[in-house]
Protein backbone atom coordinates (compact mmCIF):
# COMPACT_ATOMS: atom_id res chain seq x y z
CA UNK A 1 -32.95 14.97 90.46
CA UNK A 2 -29.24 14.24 91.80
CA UNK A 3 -28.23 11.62 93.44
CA UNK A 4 -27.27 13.71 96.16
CA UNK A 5 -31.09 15.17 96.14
CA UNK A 6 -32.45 12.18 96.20
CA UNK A 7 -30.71 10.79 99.40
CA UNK A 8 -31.41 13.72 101.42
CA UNK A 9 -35.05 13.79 100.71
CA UNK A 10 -34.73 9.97 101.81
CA UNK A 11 -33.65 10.97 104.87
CA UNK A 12 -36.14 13.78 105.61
CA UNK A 13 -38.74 11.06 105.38
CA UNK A 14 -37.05 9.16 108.74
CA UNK A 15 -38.34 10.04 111.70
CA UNK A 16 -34.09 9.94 112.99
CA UNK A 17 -35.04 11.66 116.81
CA UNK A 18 -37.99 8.99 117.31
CA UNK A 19 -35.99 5.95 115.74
CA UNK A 20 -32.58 7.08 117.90
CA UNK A 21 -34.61 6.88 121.05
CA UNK A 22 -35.88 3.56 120.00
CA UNK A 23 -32.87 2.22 119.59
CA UNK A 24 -31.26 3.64 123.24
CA UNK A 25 -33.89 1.72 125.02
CA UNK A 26 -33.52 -1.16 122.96
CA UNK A 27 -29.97 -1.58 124.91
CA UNK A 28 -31.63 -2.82 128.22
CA UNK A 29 -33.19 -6.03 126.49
CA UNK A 30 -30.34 -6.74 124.70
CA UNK A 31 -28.16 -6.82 128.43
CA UNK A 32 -31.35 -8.14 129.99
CA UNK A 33 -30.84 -11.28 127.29
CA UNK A 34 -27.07 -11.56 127.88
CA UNK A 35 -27.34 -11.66 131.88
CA UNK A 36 -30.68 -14.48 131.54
CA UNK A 37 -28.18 -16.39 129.06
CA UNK A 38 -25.01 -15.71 130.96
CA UNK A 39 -26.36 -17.09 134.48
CA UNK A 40 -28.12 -20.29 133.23
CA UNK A 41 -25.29 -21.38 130.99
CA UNK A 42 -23.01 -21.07 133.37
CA UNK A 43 -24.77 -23.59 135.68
CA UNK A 44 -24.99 -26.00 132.95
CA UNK A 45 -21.13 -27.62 132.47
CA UNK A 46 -19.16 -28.55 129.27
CA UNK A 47 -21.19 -29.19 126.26
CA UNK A 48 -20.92 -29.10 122.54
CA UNK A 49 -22.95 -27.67 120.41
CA UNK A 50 -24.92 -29.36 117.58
CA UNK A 51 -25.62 -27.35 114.39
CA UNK A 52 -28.20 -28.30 111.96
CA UNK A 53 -31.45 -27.55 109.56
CA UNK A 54 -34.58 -26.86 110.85
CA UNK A 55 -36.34 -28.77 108.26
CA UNK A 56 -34.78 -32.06 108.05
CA UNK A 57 -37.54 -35.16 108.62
CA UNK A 58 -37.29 -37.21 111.39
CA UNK A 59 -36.14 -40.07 108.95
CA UNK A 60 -33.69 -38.14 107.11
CA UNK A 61 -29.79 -39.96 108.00
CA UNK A 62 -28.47 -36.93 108.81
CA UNK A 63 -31.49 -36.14 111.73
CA UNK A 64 -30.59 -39.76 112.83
CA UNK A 65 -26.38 -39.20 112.67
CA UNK A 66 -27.05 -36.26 114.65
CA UNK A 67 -29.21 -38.37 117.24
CA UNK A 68 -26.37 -40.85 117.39
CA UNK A 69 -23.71 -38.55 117.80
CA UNK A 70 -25.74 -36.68 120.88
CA UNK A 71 -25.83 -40.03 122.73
CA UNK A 72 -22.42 -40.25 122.25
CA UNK A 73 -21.37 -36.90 123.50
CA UNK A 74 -23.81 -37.67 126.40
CA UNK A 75 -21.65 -41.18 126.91
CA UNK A 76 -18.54 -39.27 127.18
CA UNK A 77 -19.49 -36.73 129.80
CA UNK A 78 -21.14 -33.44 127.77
CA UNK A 79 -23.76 -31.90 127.39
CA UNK A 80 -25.67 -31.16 124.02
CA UNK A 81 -26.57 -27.30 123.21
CA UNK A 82 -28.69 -26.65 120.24
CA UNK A 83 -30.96 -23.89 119.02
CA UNK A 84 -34.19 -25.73 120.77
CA UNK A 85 -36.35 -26.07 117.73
CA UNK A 86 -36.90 -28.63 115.11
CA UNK A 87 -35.58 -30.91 112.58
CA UNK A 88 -31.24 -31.37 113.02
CA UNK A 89 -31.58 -29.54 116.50
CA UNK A 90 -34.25 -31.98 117.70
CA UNK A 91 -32.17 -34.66 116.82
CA UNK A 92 -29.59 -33.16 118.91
CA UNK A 93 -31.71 -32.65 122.02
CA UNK A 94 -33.74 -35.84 121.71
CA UNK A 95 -29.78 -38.37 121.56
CA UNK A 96 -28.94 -35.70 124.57
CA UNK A 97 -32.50 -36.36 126.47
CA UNK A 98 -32.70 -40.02 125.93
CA UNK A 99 -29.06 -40.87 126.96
CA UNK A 100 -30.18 -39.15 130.11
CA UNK A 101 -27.83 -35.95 129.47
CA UNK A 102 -28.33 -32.34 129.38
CA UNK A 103 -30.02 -31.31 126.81
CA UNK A 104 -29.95 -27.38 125.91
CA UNK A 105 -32.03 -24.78 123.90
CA UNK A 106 -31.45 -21.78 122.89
CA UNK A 107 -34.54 -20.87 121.23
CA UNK A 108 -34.73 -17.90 118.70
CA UNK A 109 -38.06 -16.21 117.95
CA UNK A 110 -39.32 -16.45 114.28
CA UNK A 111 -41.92 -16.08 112.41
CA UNK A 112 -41.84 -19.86 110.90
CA UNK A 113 -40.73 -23.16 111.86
CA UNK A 114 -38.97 -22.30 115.22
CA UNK A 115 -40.13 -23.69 118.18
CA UNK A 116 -39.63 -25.70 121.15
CA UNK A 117 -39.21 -29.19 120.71
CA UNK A 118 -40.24 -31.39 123.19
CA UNK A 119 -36.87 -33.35 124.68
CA UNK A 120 -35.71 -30.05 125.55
CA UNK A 121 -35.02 -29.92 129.90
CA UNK A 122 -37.55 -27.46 130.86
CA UNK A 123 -34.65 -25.76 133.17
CA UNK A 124 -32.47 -25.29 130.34
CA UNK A 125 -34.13 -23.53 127.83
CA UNK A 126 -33.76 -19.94 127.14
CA UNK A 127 -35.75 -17.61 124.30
CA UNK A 128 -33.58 -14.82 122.57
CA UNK A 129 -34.89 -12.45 120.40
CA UNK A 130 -31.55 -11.00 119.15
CA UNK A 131 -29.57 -13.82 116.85
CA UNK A 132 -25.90 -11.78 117.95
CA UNK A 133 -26.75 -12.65 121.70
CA UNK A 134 -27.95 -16.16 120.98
CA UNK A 135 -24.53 -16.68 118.99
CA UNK A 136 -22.41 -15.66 122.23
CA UNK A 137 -23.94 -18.53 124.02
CA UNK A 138 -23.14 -20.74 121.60
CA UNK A 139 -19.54 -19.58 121.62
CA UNK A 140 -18.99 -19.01 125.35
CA UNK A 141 -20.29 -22.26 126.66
CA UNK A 142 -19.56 -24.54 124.30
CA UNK A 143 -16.75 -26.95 124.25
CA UNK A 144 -17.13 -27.99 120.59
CA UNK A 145 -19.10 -27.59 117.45
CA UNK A 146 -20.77 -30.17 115.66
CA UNK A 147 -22.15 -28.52 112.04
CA UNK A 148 -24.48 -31.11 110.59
CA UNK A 149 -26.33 -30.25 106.91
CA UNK A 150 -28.54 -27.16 107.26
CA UNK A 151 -29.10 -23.76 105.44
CA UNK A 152 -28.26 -20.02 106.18
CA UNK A 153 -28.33 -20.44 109.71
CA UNK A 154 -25.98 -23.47 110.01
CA UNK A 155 -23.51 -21.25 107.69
CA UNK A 156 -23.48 -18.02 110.05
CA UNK A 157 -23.15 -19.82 113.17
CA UNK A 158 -20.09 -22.08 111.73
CA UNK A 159 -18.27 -18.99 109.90
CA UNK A 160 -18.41 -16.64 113.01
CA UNK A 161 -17.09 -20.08 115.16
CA UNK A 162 -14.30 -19.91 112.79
CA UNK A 163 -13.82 -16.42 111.99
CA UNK A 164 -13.31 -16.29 116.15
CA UNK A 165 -10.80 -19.00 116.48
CA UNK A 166 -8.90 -17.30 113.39
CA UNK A 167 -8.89 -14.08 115.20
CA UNK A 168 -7.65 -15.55 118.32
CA UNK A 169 -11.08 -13.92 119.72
CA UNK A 170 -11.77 -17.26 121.43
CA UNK A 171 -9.54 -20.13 122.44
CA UNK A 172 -9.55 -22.79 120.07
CA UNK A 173 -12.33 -25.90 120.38
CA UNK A 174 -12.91 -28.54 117.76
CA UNK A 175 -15.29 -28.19 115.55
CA UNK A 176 -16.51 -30.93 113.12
CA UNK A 177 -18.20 -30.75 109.74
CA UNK A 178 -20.86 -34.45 109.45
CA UNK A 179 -21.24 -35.30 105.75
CA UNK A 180 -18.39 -35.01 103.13
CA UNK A 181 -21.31 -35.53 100.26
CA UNK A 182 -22.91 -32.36 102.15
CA UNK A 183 -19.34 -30.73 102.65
CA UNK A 184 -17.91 -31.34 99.81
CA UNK A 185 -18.64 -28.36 97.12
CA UNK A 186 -18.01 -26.10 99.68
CA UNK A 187 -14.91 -27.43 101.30
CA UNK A 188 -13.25 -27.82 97.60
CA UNK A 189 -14.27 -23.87 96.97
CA UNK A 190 -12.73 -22.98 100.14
CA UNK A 191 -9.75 -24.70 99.54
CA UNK A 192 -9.30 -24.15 95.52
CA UNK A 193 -10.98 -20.53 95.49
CA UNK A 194 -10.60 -18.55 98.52
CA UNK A 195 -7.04 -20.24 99.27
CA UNK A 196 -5.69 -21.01 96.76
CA UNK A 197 -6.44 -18.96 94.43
CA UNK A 198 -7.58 -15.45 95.95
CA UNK A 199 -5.15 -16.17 98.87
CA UNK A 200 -7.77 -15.03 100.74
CA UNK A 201 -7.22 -17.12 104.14
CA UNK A 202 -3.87 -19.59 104.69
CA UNK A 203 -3.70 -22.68 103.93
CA UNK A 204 -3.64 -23.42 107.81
CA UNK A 205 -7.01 -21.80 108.29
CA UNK A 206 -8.48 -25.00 106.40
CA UNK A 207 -7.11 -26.92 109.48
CA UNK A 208 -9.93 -25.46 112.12
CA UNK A 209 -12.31 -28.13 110.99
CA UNK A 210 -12.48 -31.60 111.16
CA UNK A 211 -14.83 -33.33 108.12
CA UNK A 212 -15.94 -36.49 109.17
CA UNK A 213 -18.86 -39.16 108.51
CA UNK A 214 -19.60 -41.01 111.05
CA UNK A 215 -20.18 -40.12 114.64
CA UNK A 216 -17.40 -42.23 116.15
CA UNK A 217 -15.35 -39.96 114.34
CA UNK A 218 -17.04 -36.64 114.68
CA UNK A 219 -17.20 -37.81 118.70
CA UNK A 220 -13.71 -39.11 119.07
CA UNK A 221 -12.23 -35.64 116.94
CA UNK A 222 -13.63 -33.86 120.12
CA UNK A 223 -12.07 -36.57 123.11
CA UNK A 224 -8.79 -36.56 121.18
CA UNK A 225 -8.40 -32.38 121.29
CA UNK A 226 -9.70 -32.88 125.26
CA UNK A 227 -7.45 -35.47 126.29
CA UNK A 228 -4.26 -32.55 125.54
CA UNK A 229 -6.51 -29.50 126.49
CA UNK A 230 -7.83 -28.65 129.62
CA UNK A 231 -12.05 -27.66 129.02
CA UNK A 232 -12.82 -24.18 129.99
CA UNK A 233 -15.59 -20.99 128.77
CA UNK A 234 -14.00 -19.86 125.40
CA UNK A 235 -13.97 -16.55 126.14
């Protein structure tokens, strides 16, 4: 059999007239999520979102860096936005909740260990099913990014913030990478690989991101790009 036979006898196993109409219909929950997201976040003020790994322990020092630098945000007049569930983003929301702040989810439905945690404001949490809708929140009403340790997830949500600010897609916000032993390997790819050597972004792309280690400094990164730039929706 060809290659050519082979792929049409693929596609006269689909169902395409069933799976089309699925997909049309599909549309009004994806708007239905973008106007629930749209008119609660734009109630809730500046914030900055906190980026993280689900599974990091309660005890881990990057869970407790990421408390510390929610307080602080809280202290110096934001709000804290993170994906609502557990380990890195309930570090987030509990420094947010206990500094008496706003504390933001924006929950995403999975199959394993997503789900509320508890110092979430009941008011201010909102349950996606579609990760591309989620993201916009994250990039409309957000006044900066804060990308703590995490996996997969952490990576696509800090590439598209950066891929957006490169494109001139958004208006520019800080955003801060927490641990240079995390960072590092990454960072010195970037920079040595994809720059550098491929020539695949400018040298001046590697200046979107701040890498910091403490959260004076990831916290203070933010106030400094504020106190020249007025704080508006990024897009």
């Amino acid at each position: 059999m060809t290659d050519e036979e082979r792929i049409k006898k693929a596609f006269e196993k689909k169902n395409w007239p069933e799976i089309k109409t699925s997909d049309s219909w599909a549309t009004f929950k994806i708007m239905a999520e973008f106007v629930e997201g749209f008119e609660k976040m734009s109630r809730i003020g500046p914030c900055v979102s906190i980026f993280g790994s689900a599974r990091t322990k309660a005890d881990n020092k990057y869970y407790l860096l990421a408390e510390e630098i929610a307080k602080k945000l809280v202290y110096a007049g934001f709000g804290v936005i993170t994906g609502g569930g557990p380990g890195i983003m309930e570090a987030g929301n509990k420094g947010a909740f206990e500094a008496g702040g706003k504390s933001v989810g924006l929950n995403i439905e999975l199959p394993f260990e997503q789900f509320h945690n508890r110092y979430l404001d009941h008011d201010k949490i909102i349950n996606f099913d579609y990760f591309f809708v989620r993201k916009v929140m994250f990039m409309k009403y957000a006044q900066g990014f804060v990308a703590m340790p995490g996996g997969f997830g952490t990576m696509d949500e800090l590439f598209e913030a950066l891929t957006l600010i490169q494109t001139h897609k958004v208006a520019r916000f800080p955003v801060v990478l927490v641990g240079t032993e995390y960072w590092k390997g990454l960072l010195d790819w970037l920079k040595n690989t994809m720059s550098e050597q491929e020539k695949n972004v400018n040298a001046i792309d590697l200046e979107l991101f701040k890498l910091v280690d403490t959260a004076d400094d990831a916290v203070n990164y933010i106030l400094d790009y504020y106190a020249e730039m007025s704080i508006s929706p990024n897009f």
